[in-house]
N, C-alpha and C. Protein backbone atom coordinates (compact mmCIF):
# COMPACT_ATOMS: atom_id res chain seq x y z
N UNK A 1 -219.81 -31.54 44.88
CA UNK A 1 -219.01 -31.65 43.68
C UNK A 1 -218.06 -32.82 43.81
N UNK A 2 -217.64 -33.61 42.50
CA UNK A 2 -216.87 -34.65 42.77
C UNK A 2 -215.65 -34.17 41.68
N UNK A 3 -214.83 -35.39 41.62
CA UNK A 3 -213.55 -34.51 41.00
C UNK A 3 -212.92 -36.28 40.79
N UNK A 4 -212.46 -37.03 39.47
CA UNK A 4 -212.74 -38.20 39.09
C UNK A 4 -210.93 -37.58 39.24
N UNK A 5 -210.17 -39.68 38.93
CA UNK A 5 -208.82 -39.53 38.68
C UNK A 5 -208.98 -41.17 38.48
N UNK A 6 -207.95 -41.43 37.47
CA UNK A 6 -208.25 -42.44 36.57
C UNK A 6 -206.24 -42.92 36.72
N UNK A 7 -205.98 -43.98 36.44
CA UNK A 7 -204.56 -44.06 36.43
C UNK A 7 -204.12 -43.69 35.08
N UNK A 8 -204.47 -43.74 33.82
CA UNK A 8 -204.35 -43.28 32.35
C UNK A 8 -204.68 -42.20 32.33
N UNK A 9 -205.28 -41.56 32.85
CA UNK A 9 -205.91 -39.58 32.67
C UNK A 9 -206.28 -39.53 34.02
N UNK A 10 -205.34 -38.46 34.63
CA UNK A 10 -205.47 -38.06 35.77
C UNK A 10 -206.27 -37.22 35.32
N UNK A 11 -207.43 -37.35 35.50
CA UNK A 11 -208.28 -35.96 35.19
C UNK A 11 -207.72 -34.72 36.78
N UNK A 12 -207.96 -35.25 37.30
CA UNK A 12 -208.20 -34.50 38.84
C UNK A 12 -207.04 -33.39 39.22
N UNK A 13 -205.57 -34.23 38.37
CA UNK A 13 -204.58 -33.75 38.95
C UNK A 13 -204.35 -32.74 37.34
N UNK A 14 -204.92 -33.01 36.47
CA UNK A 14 -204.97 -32.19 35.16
C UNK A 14 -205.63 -30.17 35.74
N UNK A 15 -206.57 -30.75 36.22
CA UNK A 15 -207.91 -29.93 36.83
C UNK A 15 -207.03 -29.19 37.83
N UNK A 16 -205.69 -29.61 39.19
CA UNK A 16 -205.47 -28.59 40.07
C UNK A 16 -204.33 -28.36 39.06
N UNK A 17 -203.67 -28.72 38.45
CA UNK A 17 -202.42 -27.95 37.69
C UNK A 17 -202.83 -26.75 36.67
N UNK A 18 -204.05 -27.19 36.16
CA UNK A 18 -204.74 -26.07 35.19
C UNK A 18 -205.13 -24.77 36.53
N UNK A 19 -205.43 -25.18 37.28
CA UNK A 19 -206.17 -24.34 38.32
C UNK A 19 -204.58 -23.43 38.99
N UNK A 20 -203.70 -23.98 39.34
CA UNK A 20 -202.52 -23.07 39.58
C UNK A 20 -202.13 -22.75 38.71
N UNK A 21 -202.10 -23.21 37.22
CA UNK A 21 -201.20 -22.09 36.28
C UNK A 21 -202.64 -20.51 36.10
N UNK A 22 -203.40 -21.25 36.47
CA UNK A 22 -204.20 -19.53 36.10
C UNK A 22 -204.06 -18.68 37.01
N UNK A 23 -203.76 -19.30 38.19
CA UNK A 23 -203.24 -17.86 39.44
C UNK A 23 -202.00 -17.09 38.70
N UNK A 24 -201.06 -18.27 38.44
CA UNK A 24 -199.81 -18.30 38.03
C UNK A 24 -199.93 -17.58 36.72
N UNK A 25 -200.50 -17.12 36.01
CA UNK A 25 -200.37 -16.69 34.90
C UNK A 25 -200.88 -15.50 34.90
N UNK A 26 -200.97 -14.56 35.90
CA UNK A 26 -201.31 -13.80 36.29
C UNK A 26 -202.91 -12.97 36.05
N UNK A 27 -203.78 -14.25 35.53
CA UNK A 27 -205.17 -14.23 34.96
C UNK A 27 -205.56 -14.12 36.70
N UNK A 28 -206.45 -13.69 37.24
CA UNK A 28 -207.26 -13.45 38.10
C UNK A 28 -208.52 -14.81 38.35
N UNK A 29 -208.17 -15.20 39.29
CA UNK A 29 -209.24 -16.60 40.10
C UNK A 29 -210.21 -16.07 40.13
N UNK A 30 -211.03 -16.09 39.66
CA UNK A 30 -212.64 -15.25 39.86
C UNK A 30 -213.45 -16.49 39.72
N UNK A 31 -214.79 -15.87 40.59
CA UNK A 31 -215.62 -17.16 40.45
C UNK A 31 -216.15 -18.01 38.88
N UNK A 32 -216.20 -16.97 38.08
CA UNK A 32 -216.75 -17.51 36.51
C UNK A 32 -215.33 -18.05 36.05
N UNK A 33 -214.55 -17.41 36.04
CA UNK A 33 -212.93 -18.45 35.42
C UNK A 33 -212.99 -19.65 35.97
N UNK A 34 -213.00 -19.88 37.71
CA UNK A 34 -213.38 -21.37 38.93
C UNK A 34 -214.25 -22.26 37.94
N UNK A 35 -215.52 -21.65 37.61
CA UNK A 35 -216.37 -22.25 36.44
C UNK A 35 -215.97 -22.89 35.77
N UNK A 36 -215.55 -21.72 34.81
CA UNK A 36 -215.43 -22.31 33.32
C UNK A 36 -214.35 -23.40 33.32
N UNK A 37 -213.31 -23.49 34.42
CA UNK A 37 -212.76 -24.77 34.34
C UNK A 37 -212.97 -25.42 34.90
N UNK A 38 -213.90 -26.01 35.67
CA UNK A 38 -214.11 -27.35 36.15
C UNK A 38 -214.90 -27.47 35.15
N UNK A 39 -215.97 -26.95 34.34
CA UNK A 39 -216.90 -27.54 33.24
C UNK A 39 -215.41 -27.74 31.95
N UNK A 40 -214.79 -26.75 32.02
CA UNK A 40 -213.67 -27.76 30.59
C UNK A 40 -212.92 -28.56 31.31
N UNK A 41 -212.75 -29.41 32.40
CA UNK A 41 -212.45 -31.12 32.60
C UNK A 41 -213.13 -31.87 32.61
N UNK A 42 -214.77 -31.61 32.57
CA UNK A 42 -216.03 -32.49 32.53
C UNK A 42 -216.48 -32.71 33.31
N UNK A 43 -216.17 -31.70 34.27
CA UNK A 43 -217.05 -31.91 35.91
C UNK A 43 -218.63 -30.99 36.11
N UNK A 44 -219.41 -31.69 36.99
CA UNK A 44 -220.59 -31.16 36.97
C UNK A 44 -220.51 -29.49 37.29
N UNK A 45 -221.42 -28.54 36.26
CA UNK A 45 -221.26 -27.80 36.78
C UNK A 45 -221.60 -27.20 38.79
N UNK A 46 -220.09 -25.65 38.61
CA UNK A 46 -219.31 -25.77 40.51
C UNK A 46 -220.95 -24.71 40.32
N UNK A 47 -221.76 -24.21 41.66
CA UNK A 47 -222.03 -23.43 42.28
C UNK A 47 -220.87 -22.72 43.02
N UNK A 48 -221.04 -21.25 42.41
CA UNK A 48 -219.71 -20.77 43.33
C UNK A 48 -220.04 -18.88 43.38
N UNK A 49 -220.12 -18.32 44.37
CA UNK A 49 -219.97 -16.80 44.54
C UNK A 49 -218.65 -16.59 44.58
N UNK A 50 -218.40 -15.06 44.22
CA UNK A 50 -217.21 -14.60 44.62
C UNK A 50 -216.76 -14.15 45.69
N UNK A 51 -217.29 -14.60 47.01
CA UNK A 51 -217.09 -14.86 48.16
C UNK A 51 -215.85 -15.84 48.31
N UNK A 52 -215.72 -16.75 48.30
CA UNK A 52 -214.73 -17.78 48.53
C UNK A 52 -213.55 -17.84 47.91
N UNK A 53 -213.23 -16.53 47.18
CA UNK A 53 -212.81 -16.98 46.23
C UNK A 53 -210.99 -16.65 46.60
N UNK A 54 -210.51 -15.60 47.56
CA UNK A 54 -209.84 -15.70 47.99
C UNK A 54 -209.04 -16.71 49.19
N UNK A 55 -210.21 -17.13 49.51
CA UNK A 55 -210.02 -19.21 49.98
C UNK A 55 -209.21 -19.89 49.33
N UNK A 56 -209.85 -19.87 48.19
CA UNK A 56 -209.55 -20.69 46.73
C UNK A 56 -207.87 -20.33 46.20
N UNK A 57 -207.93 -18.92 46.27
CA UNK A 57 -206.28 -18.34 45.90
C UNK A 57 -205.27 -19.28 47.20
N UNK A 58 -205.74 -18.83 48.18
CA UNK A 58 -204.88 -19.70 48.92
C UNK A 58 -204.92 -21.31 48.92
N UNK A 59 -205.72 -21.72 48.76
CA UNK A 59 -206.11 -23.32 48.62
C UNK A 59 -204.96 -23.30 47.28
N UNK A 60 -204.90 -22.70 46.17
CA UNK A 60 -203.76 -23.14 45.02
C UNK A 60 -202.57 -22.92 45.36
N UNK A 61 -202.40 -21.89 46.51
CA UNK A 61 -200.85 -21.46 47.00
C UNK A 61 -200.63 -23.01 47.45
N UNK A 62 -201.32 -23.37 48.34
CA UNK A 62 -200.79 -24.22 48.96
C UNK A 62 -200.63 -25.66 48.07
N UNK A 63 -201.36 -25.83 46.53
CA UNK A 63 -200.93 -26.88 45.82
C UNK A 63 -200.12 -26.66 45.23
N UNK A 64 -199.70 -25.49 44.97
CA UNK A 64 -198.13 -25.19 44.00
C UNK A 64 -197.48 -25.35 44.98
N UNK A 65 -197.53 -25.10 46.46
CA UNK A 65 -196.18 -25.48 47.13
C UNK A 65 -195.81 -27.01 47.29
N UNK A 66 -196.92 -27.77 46.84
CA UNK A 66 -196.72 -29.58 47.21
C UNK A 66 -196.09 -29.78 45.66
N UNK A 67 -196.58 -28.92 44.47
CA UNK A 67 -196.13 -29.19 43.51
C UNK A 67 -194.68 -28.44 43.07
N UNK A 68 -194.19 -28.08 44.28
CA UNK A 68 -192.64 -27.53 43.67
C UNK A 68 -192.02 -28.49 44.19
N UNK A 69 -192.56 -29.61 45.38
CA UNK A 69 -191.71 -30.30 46.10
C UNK A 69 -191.12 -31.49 44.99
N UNK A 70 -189.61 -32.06 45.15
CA UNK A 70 -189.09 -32.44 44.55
C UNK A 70 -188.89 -33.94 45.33
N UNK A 71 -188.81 -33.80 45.98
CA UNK A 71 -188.40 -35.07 47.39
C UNK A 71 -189.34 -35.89 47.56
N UNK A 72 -189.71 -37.14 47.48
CA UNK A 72 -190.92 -37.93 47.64
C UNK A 72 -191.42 -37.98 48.82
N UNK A 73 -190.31 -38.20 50.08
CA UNK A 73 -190.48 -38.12 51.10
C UNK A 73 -191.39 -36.88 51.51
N UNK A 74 -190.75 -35.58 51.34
CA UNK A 74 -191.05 -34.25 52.03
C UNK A 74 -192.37 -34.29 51.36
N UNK A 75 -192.83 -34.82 49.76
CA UNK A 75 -194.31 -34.61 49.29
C UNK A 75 -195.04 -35.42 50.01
N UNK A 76 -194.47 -36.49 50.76
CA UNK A 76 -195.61 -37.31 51.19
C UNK A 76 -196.04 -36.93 52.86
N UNK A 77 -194.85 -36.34 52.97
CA UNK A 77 -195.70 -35.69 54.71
C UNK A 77 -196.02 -34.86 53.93
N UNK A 78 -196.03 -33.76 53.32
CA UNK A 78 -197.16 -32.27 52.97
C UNK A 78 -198.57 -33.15 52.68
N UNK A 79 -198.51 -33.75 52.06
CA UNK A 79 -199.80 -34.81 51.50
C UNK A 79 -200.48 -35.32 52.64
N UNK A 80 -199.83 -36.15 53.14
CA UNK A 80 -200.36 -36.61 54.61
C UNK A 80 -201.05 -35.20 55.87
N UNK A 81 -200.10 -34.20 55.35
CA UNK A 81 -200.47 -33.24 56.33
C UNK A 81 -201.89 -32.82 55.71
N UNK A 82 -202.26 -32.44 54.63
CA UNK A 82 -203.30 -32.24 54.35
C UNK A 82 -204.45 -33.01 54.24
N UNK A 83 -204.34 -34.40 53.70
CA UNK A 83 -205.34 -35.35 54.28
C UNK A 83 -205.64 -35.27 56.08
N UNK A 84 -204.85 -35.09 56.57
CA UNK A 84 -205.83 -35.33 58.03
C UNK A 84 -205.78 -33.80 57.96
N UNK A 85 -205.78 -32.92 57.38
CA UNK A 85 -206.57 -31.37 57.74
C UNK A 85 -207.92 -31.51 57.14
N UNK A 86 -207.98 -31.79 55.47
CA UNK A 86 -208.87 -32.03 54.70
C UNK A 86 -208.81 -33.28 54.40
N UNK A 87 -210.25 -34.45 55.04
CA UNK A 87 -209.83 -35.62 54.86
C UNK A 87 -210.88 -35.61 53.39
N UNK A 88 -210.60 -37.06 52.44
CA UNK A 88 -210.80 -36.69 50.85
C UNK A 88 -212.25 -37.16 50.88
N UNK A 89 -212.58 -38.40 51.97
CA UNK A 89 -213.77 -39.28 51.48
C UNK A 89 -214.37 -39.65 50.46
N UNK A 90 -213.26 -40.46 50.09
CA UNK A 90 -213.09 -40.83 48.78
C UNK A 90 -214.49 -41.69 48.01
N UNK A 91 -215.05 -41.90 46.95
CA UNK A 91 -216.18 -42.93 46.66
C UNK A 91 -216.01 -43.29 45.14
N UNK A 92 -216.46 -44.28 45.13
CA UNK A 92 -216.36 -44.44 42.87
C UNK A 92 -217.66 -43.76 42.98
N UNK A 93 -217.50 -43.47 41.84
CA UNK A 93 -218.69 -42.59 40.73
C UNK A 93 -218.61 -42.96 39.68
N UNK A 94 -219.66 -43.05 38.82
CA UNK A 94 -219.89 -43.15 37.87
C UNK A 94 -220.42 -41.74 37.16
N UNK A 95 -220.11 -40.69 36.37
CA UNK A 95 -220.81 -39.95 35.93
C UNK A 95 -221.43 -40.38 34.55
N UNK A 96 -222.48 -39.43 34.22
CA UNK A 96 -222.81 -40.07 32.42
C UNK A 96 -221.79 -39.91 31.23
N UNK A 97 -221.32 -41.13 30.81
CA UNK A 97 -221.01 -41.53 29.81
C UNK A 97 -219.55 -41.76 30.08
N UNK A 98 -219.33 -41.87 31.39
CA UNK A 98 -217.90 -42.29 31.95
C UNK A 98 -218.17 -43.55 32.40
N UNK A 99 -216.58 -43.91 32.82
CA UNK A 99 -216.40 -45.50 33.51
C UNK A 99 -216.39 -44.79 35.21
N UNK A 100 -216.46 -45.80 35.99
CA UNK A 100 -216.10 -45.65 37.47
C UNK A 100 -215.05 -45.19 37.46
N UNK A 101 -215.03 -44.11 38.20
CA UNK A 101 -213.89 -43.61 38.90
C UNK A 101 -214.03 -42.67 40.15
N UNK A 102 -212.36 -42.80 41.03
CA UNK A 102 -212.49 -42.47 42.67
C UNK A 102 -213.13 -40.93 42.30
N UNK A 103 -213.64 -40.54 43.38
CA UNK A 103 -213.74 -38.72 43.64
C UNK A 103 -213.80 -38.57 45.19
N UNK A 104 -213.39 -37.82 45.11
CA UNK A 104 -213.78 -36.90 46.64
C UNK A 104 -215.21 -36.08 47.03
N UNK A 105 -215.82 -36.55 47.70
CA UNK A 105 -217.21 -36.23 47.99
C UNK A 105 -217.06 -35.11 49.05
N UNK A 106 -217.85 -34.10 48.33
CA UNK A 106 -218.10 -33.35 49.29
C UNK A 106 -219.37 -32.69 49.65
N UNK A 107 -219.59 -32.70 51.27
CA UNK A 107 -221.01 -32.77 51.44
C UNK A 107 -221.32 -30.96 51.32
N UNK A 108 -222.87 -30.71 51.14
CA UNK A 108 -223.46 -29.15 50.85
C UNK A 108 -222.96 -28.64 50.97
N UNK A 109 -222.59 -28.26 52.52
CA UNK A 109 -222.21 -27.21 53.63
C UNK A 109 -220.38 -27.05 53.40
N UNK A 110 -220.05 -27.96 52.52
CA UNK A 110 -218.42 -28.18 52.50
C UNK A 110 -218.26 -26.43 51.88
N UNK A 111 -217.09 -25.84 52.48
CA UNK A 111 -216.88 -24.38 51.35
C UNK A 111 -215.78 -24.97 50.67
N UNK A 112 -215.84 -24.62 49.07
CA UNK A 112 -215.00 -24.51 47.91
C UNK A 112 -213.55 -24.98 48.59
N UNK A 113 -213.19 -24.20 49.27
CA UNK A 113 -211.93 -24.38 49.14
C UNK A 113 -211.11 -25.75 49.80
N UNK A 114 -211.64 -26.32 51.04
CA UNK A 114 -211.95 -27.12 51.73
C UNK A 114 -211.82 -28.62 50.98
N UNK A 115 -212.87 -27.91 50.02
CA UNK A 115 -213.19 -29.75 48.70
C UNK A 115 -211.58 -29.43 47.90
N UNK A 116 -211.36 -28.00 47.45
CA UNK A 116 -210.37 -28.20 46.61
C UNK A 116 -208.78 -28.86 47.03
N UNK A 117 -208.93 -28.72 48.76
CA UNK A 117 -207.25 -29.09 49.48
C UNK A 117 -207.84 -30.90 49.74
N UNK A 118 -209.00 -31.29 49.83
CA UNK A 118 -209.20 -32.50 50.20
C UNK A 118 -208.94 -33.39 48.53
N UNK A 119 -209.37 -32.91 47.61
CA UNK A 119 -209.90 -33.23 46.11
C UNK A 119 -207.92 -33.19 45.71
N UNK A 120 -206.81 -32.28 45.94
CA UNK A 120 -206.12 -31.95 46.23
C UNK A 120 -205.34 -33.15 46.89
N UNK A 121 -205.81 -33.46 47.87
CA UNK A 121 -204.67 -34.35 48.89
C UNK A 121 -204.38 -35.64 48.06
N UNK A 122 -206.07 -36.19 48.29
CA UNK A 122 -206.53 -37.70 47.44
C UNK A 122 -205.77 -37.86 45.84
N UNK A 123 -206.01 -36.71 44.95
CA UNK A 123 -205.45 -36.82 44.01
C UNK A 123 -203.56 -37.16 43.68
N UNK A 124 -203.28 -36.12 44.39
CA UNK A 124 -201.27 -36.03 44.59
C UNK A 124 -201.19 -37.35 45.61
N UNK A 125 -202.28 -38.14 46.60
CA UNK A 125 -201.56 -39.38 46.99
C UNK A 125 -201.53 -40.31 46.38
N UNK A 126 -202.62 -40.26 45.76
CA UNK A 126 -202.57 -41.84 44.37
C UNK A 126 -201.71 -41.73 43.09
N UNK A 127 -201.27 -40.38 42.60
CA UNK A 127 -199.88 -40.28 41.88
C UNK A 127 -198.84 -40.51 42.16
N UNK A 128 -198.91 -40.11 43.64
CA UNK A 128 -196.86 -40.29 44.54
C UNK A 128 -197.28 -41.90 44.48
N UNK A 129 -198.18 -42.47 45.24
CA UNK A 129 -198.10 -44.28 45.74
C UNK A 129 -198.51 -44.85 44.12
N UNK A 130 -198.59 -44.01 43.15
CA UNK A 130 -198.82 -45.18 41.99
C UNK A 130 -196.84 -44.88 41.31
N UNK A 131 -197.05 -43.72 41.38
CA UNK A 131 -195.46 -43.33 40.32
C UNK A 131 -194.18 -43.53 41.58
N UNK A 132 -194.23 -43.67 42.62
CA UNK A 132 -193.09 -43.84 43.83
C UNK A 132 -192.31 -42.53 43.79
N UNK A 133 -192.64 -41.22 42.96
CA UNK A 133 -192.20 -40.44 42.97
C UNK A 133 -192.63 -39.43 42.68
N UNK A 134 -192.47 -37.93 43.13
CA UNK A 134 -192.71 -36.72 42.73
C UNK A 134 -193.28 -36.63 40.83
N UNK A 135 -194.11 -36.83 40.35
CA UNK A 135 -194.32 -36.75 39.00
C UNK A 135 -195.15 -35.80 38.96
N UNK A 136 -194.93 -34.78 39.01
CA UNK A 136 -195.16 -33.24 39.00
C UNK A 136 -193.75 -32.44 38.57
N UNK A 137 -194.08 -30.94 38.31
CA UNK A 137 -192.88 -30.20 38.64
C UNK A 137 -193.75 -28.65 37.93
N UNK A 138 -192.55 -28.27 37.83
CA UNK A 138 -192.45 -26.77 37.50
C UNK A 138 -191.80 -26.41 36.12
N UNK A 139 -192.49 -26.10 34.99
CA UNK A 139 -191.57 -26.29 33.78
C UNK A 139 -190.16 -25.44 33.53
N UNK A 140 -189.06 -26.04 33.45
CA UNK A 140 -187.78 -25.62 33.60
C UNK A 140 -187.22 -24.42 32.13
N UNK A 141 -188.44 -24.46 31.37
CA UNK A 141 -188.33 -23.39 30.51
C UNK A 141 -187.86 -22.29 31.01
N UNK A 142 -186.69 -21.36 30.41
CA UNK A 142 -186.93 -19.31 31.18
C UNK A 142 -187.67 -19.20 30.81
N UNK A 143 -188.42 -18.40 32.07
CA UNK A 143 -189.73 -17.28 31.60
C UNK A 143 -190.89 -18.38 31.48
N UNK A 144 -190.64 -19.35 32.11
CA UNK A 144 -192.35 -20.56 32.18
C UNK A 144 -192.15 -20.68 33.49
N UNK A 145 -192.98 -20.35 34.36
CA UNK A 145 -193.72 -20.53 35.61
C UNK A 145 -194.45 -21.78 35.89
N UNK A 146 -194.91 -22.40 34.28
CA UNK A 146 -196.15 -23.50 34.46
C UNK A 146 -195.87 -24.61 35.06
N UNK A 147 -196.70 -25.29 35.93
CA UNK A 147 -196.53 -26.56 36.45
C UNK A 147 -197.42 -27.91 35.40
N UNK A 148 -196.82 -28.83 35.77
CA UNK A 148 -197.51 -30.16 34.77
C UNK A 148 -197.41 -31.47 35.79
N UNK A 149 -198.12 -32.14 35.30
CA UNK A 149 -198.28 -33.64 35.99
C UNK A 149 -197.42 -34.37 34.60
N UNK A 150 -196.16 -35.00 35.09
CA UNK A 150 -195.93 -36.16 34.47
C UNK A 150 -196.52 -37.38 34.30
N UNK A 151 -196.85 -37.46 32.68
CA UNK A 151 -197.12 -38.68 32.67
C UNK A 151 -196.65 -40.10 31.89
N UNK A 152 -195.25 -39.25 31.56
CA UNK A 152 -194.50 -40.34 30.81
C UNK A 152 -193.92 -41.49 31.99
N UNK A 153 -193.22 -42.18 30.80
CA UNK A 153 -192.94 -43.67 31.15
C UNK A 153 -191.44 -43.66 31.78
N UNK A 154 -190.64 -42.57 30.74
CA UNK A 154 -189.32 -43.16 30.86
C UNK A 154 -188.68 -42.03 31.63
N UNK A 155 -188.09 -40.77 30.72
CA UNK A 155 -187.35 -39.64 31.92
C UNK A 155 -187.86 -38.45 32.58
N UNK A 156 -187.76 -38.53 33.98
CA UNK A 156 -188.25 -37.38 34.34
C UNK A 156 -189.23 -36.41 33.68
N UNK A 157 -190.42 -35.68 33.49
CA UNK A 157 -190.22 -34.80 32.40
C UNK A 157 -189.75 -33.17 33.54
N UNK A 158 -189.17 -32.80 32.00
CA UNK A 158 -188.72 -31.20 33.04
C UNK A 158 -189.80 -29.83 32.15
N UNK A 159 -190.23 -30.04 31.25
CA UNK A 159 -191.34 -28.88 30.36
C UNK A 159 -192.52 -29.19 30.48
N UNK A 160 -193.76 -28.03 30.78
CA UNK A 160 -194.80 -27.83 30.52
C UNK A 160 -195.22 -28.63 29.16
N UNK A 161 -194.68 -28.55 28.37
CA UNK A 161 -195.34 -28.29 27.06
C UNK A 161 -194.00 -28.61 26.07
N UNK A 162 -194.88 -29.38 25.10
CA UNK A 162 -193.46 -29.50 23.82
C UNK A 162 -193.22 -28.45 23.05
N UNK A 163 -194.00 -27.51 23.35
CA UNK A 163 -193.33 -26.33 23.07
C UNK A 163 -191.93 -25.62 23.79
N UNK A 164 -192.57 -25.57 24.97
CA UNK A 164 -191.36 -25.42 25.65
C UNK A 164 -190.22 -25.99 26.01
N UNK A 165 -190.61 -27.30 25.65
CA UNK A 165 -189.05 -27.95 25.44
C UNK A 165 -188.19 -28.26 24.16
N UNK A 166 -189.19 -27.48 23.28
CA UNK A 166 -188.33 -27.48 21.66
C UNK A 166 -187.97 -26.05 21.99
N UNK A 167 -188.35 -25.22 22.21
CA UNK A 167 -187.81 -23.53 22.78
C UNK A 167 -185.98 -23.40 22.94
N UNK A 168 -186.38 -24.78 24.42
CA UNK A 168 -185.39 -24.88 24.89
C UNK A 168 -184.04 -25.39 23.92
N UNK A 169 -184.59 -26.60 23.73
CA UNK A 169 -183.71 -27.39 22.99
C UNK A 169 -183.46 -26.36 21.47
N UNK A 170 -184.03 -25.83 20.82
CA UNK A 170 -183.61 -24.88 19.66
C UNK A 170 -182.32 -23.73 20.03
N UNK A 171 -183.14 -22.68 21.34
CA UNK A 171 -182.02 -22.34 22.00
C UNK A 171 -180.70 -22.39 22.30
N UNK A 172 -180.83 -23.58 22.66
CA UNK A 172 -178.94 -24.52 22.74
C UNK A 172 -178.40 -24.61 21.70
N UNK A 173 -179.47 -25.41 20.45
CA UNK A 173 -178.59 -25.39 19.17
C UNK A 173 -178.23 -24.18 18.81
N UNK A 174 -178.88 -22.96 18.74
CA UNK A 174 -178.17 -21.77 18.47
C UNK A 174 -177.06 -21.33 18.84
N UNK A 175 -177.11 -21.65 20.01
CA UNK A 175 -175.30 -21.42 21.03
C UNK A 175 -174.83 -21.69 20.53
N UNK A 176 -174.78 -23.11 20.37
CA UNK A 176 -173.48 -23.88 19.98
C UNK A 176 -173.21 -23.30 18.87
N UNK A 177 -174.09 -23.35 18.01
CA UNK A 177 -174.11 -22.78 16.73
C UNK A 177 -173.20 -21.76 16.78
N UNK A 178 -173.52 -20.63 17.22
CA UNK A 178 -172.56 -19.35 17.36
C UNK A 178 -171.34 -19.10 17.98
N UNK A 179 -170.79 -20.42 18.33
CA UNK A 179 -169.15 -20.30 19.10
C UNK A 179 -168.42 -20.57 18.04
């Protein structure tokens, strides 16, 4: 399985943030859910039993913990630590009806979870060395758990979703409103 990342559409890093908010959302990692989202980012369909699949739960523990990190520094040793655990072996690909782009190759015998911390490493190092910084987070909404890949230009982002940051921002105006 390969797993593409583009500097305009991180597909890859779209693909593990979707993949921890479904632990995170208290939906159940099962092998057909594993499925159905790598085929909705446009990846070849995964071969996958529900064998591995508690692999896999831990393989996302351990990307929500690189994705709570705030510190560029501390993300780039966790990053580093996992490239030489899971190295990415990186290659361009071309799939049909795409342009070239990097993936992480992984050979037969690789298990699921293995490709997902290597697919994982490669992806969060070419975001930290392209953005010089943590452009991830945890959406600062109450009551949102979700994580997101930043991909704006200018501030920080701190919400999942423009939903959740009009939530927020409505919220406040009400306060004020009511003093």
């Amino acid at each position: 399985m390969h797993q593409g990342f583009g500097d305009d559409n991180p597909r890859g890093l779209y693909f593990l943030v979707d993949l921890v908010n479904t632990g995170q959302a208290g939906t159940e990692l099962t092998a057909a859910a594993l499925k159905g989202l790598v085929e909705r980012h446009g990846n070849p369909p995964l071969q996958l039993t529900d064998a591995p699949i508690q692999e896999l739960r831990e393989a996302a523990a351990i990307i929500a913990g690189i994705l709570d990190i705030k510190d560029e520094d501390e993300a780039a040793d966790a990053i580093n630590a996992l490239l030489d655990q899971y190295p990415a072996q990186p290659r361009l690909v071309r799939l049909p009806q795409r342009p070239w782009s990097l993936h992480a190759r992984a050979s037969q015998d690789m298990q699921p979870a293995h490709w997902l911390l290597c697919t994982a490493a490669l992806a969060l190092a070419l975001w930290l060395s392209e953005r010089g910084y943590c452009a991830w987070g945890r959406c600062e909404a109450p009551g949102c758990d979700r994580y997101f890949i930043d991909t704006g230009r200018r501030s920080p982002q701190r919400y999942c979703s423009t939903r959740c940051g009009t939530r927020v921002r409505v919220a406040a105006h009400r306060s004020q409103q009511g003093r």
